[in-house]
PDB file of N, CA and C in Angstrom:
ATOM      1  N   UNK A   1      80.826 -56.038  33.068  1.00  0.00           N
ATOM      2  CA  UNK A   1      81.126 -55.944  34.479  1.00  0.00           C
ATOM      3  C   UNK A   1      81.589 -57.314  34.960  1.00  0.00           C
ATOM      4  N   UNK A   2      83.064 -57.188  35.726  1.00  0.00           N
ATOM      5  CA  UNK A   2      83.090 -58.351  36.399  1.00  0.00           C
ATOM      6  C   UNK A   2      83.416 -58.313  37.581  1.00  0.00           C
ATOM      7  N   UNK A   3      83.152 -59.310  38.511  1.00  0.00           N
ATOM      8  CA  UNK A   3      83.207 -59.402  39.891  1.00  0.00           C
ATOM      9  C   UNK A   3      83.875 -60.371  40.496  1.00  0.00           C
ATOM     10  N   UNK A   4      84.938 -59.977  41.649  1.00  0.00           N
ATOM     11  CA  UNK A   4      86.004 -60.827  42.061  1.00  0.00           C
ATOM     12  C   UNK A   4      86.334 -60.096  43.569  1.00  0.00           C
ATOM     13  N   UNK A   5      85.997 -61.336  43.927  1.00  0.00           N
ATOM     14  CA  UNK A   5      85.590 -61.139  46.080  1.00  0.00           C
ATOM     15  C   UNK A   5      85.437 -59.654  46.356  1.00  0.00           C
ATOM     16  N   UNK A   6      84.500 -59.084  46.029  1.00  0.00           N
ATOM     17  CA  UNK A   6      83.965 -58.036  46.519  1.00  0.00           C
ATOM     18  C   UNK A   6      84.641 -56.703  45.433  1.00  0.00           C
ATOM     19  N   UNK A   7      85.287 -56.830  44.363  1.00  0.00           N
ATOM     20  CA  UNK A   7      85.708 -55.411  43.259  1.00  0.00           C
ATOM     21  C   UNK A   7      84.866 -55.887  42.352  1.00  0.00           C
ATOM     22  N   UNK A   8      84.306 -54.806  41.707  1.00  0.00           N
ATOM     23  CA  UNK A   8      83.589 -54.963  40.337  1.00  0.00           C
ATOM     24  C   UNK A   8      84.047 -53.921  39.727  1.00  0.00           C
ATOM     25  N   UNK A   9      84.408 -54.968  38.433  1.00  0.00           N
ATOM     26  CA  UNK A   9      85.060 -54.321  37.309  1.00  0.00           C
ATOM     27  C   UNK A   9      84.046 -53.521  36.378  1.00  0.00           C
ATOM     28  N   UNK A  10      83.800 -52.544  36.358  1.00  0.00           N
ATOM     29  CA  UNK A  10      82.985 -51.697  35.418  1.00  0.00           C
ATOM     30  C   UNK A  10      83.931 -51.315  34.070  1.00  0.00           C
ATOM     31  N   UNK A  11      83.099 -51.069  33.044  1.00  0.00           N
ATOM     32  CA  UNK A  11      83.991 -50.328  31.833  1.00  0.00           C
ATOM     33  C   UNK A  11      83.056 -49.319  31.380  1.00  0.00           C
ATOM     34  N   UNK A  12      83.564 -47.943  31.608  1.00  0.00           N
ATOM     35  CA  UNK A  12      82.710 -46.951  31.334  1.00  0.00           C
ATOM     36  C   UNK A  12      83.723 -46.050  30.156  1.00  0.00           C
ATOM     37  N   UNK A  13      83.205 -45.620  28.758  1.00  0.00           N
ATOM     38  CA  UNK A  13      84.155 -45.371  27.715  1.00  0.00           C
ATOM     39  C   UNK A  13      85.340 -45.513  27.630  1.00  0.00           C
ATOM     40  N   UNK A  14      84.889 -46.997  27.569  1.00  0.00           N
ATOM     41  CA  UNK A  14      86.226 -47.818  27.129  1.00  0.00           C
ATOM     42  C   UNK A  14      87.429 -47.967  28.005  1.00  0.00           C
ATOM     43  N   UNK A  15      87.375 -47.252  29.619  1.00  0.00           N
ATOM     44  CA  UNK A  15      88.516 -47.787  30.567  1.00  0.00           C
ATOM     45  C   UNK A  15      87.681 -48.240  31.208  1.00  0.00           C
ATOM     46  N   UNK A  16      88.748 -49.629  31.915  1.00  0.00           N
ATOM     47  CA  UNK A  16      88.039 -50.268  32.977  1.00  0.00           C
ATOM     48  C   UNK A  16      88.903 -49.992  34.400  1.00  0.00           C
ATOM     49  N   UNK A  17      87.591 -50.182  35.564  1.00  0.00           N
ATOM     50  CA  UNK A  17      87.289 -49.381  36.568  1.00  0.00           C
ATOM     51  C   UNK A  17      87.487 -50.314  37.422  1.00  0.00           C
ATOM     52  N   UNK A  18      88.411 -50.940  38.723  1.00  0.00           N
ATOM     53  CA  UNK A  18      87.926 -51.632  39.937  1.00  0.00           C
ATOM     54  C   UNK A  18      87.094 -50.925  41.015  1.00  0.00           C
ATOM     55  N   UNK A  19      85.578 -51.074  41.250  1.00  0.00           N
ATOM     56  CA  UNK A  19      85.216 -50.839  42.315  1.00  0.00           C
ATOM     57  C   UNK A  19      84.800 -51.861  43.246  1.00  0.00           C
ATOM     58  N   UNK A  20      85.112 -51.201  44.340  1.00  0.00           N
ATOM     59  CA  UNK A  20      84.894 -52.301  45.580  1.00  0.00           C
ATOM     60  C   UNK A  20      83.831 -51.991  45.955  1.00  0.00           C
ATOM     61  N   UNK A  21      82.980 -52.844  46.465  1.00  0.00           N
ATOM     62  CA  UNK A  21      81.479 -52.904  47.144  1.00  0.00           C
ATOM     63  C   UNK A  21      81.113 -53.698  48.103  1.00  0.00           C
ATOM     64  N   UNK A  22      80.809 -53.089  49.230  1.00  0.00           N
ATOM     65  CA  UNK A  22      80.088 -53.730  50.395  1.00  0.00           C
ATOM     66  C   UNK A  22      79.546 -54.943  50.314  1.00  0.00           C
ATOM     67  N   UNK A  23      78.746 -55.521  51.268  1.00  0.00           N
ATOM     68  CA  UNK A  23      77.958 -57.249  50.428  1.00  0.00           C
ATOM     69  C   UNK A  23      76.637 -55.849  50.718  1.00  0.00           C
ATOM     70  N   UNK A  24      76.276 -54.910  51.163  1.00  0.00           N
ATOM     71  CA  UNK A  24      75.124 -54.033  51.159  1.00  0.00           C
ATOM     72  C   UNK A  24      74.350 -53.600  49.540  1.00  0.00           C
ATOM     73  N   UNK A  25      75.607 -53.665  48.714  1.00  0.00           N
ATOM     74  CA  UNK A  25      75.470 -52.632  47.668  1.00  0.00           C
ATOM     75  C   UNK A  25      75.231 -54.050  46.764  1.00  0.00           C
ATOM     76  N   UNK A  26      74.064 -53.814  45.601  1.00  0.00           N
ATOM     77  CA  UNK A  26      73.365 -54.665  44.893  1.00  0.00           C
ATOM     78  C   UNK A  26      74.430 -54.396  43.765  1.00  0.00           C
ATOM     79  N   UNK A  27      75.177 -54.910  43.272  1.00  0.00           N
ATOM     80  CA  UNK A  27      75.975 -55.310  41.987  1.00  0.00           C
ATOM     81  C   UNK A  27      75.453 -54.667  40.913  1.00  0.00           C
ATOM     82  N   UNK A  28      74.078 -55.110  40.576  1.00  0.00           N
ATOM     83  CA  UNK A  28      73.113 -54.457  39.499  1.00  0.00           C
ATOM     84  C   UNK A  28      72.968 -53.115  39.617  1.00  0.00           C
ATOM     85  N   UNK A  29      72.998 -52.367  40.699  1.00  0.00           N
ATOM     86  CA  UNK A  29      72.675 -51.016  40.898  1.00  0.00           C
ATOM     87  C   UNK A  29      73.942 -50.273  40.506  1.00  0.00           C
ATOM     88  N   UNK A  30      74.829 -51.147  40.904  1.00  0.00           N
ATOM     89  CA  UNK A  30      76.508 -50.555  40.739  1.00  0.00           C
ATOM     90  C   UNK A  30      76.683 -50.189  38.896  1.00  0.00           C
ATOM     91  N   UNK A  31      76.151 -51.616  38.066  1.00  0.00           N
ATOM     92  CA  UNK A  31      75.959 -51.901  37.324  1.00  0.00           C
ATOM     93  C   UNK A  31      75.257 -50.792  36.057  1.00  0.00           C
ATOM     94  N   UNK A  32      74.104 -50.421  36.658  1.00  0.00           N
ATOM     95  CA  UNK A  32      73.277 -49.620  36.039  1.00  0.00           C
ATOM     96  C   UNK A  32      73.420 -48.166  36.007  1.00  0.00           C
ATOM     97  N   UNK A  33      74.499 -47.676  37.424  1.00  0.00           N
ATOM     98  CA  UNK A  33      75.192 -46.502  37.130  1.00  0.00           C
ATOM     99  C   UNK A  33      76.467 -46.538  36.477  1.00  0.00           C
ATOM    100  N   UNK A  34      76.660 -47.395  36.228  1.00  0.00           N
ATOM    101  CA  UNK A  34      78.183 -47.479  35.511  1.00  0.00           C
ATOM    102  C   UNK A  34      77.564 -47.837  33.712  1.00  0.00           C
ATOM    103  N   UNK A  35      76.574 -48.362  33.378  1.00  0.00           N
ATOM    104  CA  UNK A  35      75.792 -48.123  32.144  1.00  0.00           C
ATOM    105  C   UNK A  35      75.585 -46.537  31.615  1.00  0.00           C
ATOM    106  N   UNK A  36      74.950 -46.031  33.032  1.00  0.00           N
ATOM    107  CA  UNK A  36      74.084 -44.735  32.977  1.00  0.00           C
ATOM    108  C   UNK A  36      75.468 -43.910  32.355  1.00  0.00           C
ATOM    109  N   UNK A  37      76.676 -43.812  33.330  1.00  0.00           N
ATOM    110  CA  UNK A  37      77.384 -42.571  33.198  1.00  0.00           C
ATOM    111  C   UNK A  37      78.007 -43.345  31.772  1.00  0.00           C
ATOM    112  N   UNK A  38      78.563 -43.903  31.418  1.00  0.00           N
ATOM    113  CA  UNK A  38      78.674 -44.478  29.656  1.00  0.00           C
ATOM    114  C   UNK A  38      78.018 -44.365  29.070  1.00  0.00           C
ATOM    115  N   UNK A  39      76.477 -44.333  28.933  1.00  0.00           N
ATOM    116  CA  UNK A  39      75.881 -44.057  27.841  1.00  0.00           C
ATOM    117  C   UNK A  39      75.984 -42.444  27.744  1.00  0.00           C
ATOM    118  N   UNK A  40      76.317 -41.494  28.886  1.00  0.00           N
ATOM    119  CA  UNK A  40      75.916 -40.091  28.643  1.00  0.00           C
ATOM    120  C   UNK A  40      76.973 -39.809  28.706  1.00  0.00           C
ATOM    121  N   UNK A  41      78.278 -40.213  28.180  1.00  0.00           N
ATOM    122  CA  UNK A  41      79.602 -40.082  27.824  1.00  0.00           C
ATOM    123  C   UNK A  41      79.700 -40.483  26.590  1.00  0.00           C
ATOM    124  N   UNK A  42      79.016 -41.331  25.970  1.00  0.00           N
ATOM    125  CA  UNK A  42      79.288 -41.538  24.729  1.00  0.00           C
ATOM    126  C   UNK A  42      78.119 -40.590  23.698  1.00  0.00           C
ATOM    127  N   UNK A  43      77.015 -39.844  24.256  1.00  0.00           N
ATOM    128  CA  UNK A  43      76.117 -39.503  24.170  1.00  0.00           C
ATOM    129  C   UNK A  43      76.998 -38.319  23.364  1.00  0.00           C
ATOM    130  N   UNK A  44      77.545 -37.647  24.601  1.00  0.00           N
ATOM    131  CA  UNK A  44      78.877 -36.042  24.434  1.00  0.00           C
ATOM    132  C   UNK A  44      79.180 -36.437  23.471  1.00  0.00           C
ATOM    133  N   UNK A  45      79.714 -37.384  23.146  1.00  0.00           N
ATOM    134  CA  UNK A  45      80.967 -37.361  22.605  1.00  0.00           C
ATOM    135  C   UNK A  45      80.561 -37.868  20.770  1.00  0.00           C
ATOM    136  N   UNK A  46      79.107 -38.210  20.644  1.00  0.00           N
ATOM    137  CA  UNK A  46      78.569 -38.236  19.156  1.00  0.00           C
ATOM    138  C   UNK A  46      78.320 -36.771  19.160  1.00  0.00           C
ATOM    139  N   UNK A  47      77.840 -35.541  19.722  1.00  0.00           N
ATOM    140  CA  UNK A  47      77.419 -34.512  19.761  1.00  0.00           C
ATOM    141  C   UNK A  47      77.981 -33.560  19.809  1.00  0.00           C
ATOM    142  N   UNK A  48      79.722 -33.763  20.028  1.00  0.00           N
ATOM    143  CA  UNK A  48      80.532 -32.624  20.117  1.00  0.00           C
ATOM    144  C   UNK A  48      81.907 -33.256  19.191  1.00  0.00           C
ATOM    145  N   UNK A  49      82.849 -31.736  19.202  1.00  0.00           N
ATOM    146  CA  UNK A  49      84.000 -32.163  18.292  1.00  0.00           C
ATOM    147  C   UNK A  49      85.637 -32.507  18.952  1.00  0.00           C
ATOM    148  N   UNK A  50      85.156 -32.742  20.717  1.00  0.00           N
ATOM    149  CA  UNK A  50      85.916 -32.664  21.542  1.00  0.00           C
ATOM    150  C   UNK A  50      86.248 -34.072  21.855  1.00  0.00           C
ATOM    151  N   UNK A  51      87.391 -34.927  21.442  1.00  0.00           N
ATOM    152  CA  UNK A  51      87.829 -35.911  21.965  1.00  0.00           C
ATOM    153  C   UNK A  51      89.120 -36.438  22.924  1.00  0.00           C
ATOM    154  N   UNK A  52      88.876 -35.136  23.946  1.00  0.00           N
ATOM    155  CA  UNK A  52      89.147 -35.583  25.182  1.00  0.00           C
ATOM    156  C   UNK A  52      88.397 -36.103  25.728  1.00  0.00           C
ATOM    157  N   UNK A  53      88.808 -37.277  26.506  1.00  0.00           N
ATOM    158  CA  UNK A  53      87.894 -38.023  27.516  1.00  0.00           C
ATOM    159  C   UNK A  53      87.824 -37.194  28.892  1.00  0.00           C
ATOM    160  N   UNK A  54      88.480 -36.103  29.415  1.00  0.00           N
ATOM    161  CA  UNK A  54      88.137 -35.614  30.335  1.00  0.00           C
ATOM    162  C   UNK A  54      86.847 -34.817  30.239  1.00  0.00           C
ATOM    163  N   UNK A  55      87.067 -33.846  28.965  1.00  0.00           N
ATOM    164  CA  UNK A  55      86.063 -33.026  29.017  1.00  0.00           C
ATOM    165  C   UNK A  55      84.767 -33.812  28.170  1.00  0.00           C
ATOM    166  N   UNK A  56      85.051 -34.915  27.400  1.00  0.00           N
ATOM    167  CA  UNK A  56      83.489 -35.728  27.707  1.00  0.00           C
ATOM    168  C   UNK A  56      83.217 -35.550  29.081  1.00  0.00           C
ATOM    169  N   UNK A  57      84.200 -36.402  29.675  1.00  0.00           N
ATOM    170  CA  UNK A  57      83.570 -36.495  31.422  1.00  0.00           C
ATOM    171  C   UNK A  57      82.570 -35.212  31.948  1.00  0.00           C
ATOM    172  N   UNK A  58      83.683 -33.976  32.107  1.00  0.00           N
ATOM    173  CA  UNK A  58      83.349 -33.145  32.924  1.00  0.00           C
ATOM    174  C   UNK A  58      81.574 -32.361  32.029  1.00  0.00           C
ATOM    175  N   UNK A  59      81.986 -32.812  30.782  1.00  0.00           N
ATOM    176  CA  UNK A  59      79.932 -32.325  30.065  1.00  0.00           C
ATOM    177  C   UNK A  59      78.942 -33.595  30.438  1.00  0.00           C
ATOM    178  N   UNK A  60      79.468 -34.869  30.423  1.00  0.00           N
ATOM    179  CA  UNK A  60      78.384 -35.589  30.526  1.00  0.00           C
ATOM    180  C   UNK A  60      78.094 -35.336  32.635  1.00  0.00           C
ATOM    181  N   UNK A  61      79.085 -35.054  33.468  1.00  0.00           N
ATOM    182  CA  UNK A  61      78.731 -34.636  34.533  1.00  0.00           C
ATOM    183  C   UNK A  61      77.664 -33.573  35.253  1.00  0.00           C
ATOM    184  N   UNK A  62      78.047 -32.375  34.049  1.00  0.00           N
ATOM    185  CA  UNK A  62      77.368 -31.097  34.267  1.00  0.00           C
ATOM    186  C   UNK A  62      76.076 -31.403  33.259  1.00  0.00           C
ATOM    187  N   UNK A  63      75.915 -32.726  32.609  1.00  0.00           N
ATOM    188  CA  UNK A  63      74.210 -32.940  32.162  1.00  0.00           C
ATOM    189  C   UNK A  63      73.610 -33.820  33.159  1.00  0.00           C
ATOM    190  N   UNK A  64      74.444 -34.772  33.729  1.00  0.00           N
ATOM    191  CA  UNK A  64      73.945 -35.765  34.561  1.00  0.00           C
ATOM    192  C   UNK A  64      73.819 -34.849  35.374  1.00  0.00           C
ATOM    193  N   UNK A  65      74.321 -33.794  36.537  1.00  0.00           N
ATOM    194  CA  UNK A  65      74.005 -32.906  37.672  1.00  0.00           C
ATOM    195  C   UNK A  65      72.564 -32.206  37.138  1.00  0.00           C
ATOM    196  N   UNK A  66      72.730 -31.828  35.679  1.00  0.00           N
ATOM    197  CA  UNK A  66      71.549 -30.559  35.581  1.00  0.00           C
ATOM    198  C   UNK A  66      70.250 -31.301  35.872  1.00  0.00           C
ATOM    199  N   UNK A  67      70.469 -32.735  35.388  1.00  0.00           N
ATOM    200  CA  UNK A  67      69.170 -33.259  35.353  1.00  0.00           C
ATOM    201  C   UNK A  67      68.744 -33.774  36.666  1.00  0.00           C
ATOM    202  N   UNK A  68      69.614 -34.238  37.726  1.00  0.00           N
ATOM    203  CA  UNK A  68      69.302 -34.122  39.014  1.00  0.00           C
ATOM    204  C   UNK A  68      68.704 -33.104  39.714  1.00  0.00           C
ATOM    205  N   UNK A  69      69.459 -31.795  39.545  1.00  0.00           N
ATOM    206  CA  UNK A  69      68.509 -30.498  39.573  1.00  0.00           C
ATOM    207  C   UNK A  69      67.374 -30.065  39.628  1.00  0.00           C
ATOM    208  N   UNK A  70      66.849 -30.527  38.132  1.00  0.00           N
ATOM    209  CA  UNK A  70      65.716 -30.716  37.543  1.00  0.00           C
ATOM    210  C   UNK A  70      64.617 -31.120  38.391  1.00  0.00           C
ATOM    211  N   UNK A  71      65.287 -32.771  38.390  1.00  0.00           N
ATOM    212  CA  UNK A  71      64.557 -33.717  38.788  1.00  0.00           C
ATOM    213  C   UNK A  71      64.008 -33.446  40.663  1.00  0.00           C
ATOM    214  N   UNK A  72      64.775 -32.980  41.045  1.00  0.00           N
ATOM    215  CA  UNK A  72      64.762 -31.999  42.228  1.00  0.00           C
ATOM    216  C   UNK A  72      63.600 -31.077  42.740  1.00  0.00           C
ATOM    217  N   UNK A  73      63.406 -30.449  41.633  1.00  0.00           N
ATOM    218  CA  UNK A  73      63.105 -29.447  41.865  1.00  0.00           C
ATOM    219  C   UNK A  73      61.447 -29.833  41.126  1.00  0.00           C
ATOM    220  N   UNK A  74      61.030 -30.480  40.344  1.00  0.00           N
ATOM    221  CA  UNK A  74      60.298 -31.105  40.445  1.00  0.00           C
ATOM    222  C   UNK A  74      59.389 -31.694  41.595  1.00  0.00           C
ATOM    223  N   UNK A  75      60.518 -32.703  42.441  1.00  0.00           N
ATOM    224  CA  UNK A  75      59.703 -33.400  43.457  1.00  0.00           C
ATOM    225  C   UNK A  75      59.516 -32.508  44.392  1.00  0.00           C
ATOM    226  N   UNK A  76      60.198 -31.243  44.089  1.00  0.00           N
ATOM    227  CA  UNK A  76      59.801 -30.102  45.561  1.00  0.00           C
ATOM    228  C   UNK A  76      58.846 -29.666  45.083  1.00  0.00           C
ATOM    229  N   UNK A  77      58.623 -28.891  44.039  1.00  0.00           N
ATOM    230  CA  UNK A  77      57.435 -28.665  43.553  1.00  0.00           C
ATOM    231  C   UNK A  77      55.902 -29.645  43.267  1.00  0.00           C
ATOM    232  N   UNK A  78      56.004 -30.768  43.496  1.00  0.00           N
ATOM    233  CA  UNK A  78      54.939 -31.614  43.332  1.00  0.00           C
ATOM    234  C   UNK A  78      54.851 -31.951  45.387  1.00  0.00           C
ATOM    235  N   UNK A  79      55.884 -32.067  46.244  1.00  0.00           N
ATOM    236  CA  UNK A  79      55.504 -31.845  47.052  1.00  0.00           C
ATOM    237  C   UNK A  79      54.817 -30.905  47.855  1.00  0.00           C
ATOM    238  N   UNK A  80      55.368 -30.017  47.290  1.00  0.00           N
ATOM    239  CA  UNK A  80      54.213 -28.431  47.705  1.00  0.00           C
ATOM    240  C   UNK A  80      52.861 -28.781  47.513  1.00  0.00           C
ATOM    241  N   UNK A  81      52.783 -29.178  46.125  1.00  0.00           N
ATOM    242  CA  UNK A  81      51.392 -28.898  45.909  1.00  0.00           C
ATOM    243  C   UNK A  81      50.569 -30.085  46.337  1.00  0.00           C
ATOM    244  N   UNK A  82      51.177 -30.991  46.932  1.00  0.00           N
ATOM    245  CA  UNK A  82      50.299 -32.155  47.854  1.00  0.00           C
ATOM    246  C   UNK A  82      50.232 -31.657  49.076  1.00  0.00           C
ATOM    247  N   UNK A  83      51.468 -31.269  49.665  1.00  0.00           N
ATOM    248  CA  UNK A  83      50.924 -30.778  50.925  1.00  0.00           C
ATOM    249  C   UNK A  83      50.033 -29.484  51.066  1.00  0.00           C
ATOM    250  N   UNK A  84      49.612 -28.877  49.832  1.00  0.00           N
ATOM    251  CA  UNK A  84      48.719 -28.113  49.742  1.00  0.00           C
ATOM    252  C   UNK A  84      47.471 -28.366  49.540  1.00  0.00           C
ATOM    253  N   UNK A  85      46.781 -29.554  49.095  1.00  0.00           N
ATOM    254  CA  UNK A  85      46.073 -30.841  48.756  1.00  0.00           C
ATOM    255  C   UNK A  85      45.626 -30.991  49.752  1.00  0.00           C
ATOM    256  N   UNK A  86      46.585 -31.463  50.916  1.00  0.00           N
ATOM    257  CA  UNK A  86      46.460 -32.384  52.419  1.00  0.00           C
ATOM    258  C   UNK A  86      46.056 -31.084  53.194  1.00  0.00           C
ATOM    259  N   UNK A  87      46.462 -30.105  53.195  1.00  0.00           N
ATOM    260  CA  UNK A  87      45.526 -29.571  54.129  1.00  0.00           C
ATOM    261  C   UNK A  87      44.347 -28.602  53.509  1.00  0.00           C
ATOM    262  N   UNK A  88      43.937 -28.773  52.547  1.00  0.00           N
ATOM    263  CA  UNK A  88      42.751 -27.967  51.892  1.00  0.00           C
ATOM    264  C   UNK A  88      41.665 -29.490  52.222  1.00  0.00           C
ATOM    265  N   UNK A  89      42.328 -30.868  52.007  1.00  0.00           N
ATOM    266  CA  UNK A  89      41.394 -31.576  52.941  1.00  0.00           C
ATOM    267  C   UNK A  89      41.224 -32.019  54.187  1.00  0.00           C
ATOM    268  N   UNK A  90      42.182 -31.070  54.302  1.00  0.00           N
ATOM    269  CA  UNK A  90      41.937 -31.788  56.294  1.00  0.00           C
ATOM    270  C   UNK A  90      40.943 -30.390  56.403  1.00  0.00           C
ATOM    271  N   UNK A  91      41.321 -29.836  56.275  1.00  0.00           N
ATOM    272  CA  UNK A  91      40.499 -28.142  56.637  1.00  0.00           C
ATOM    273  C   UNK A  91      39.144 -28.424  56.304  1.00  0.00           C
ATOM    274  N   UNK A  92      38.549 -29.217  55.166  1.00  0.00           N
ATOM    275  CA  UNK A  92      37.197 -29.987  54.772  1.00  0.00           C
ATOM    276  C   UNK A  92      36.768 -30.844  55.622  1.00  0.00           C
ATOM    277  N   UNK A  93      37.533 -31.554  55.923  1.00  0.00           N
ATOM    278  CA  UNK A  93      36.930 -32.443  56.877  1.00  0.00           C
ATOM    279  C   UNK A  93      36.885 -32.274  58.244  1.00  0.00           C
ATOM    280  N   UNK A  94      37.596 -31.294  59.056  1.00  0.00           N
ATOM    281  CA  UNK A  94      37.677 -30.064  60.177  1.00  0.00           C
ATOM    282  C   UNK A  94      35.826 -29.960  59.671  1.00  0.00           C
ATOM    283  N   UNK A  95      35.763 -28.630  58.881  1.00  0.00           N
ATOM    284  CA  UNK A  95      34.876 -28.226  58.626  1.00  0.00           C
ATOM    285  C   UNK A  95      33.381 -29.384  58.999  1.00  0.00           C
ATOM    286  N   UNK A  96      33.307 -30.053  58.195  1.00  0.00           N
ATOM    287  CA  UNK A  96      32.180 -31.493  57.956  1.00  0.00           C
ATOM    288  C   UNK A  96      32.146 -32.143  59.303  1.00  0.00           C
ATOM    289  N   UNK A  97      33.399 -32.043  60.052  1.00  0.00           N
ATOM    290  CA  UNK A  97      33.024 -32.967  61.581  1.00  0.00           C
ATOM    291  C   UNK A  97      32.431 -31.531  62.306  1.00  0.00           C
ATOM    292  N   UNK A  98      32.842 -30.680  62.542  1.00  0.00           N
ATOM    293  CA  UNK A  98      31.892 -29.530  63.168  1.00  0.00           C
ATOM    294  C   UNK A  98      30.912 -29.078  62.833  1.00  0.00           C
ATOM    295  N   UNK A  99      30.181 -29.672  62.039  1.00  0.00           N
ATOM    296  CA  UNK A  99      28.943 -29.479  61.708  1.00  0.00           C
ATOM    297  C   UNK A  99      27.831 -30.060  61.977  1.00  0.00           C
TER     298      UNK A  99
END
C-alpha cells in the first residue's frame, strides 16, 4: 500500500487500486480490507479451475457476503437471548423489591 496526499494505493490480486480517503478514514483499516478481500481472492482461486479474475471476484464476494450473513445473524441471535436474560432479571428483581 502506498499513500500520496490523500489516494492509497492498494494491490489486491495483483492490480493496483487508487483509493482516495478522507483524513477520517484510518489508512490501516483501508489497509486491512484491501488484505482481507486478496487473501479471499486468492483463496478462490487455489480452490477452483477458474482463472478469470472476475469470477474469482464475484465467488470471493458471494463468500465474503455469506459470511457477513452469518455473522449477522449470529449477533441477532445472541442479542435475543440477552435481552431475554435482561428481563428474566429485571422481572427477579421486580419480584425481590416487592417483597
Amino acid at each position: 500500500m502506498h499513500q500520496e496526499s490523500g489516494i492509497l494505493k492498494i494491490n489486491i490480486y495483483g492490480t493496483e487500486y487508487p483509493i482516495k480517503s478522507d483524513a477520517e478514514t484510518d489508512p490501516d483499516y483501508i489497509k486491512n480490507v484491501a488484505e482481507f478481500v486478496d487473501k479471499k481472492m486468492r483463496e478462490i482461486d487455489e480452490n477452483t479451475q477458474s482463472k478469470s479474475s472476475i469470477k474469482v471476484a464475484i465467488l470471493a464476494a458471494l463468500n465474503i457476503t455469506d459470511e457477513l450473513f452469518q455473522e449477522r445473524a449470529s449477533n441477532e441471535s445472541l442479542y435475543g437471548e440477552m435481552e431475554d436474560k435482561i428481563k428474566k432479571l429485571s422481572n427477579k428483581l421486580d419480584q425481590s423489591i416487592q417483597t
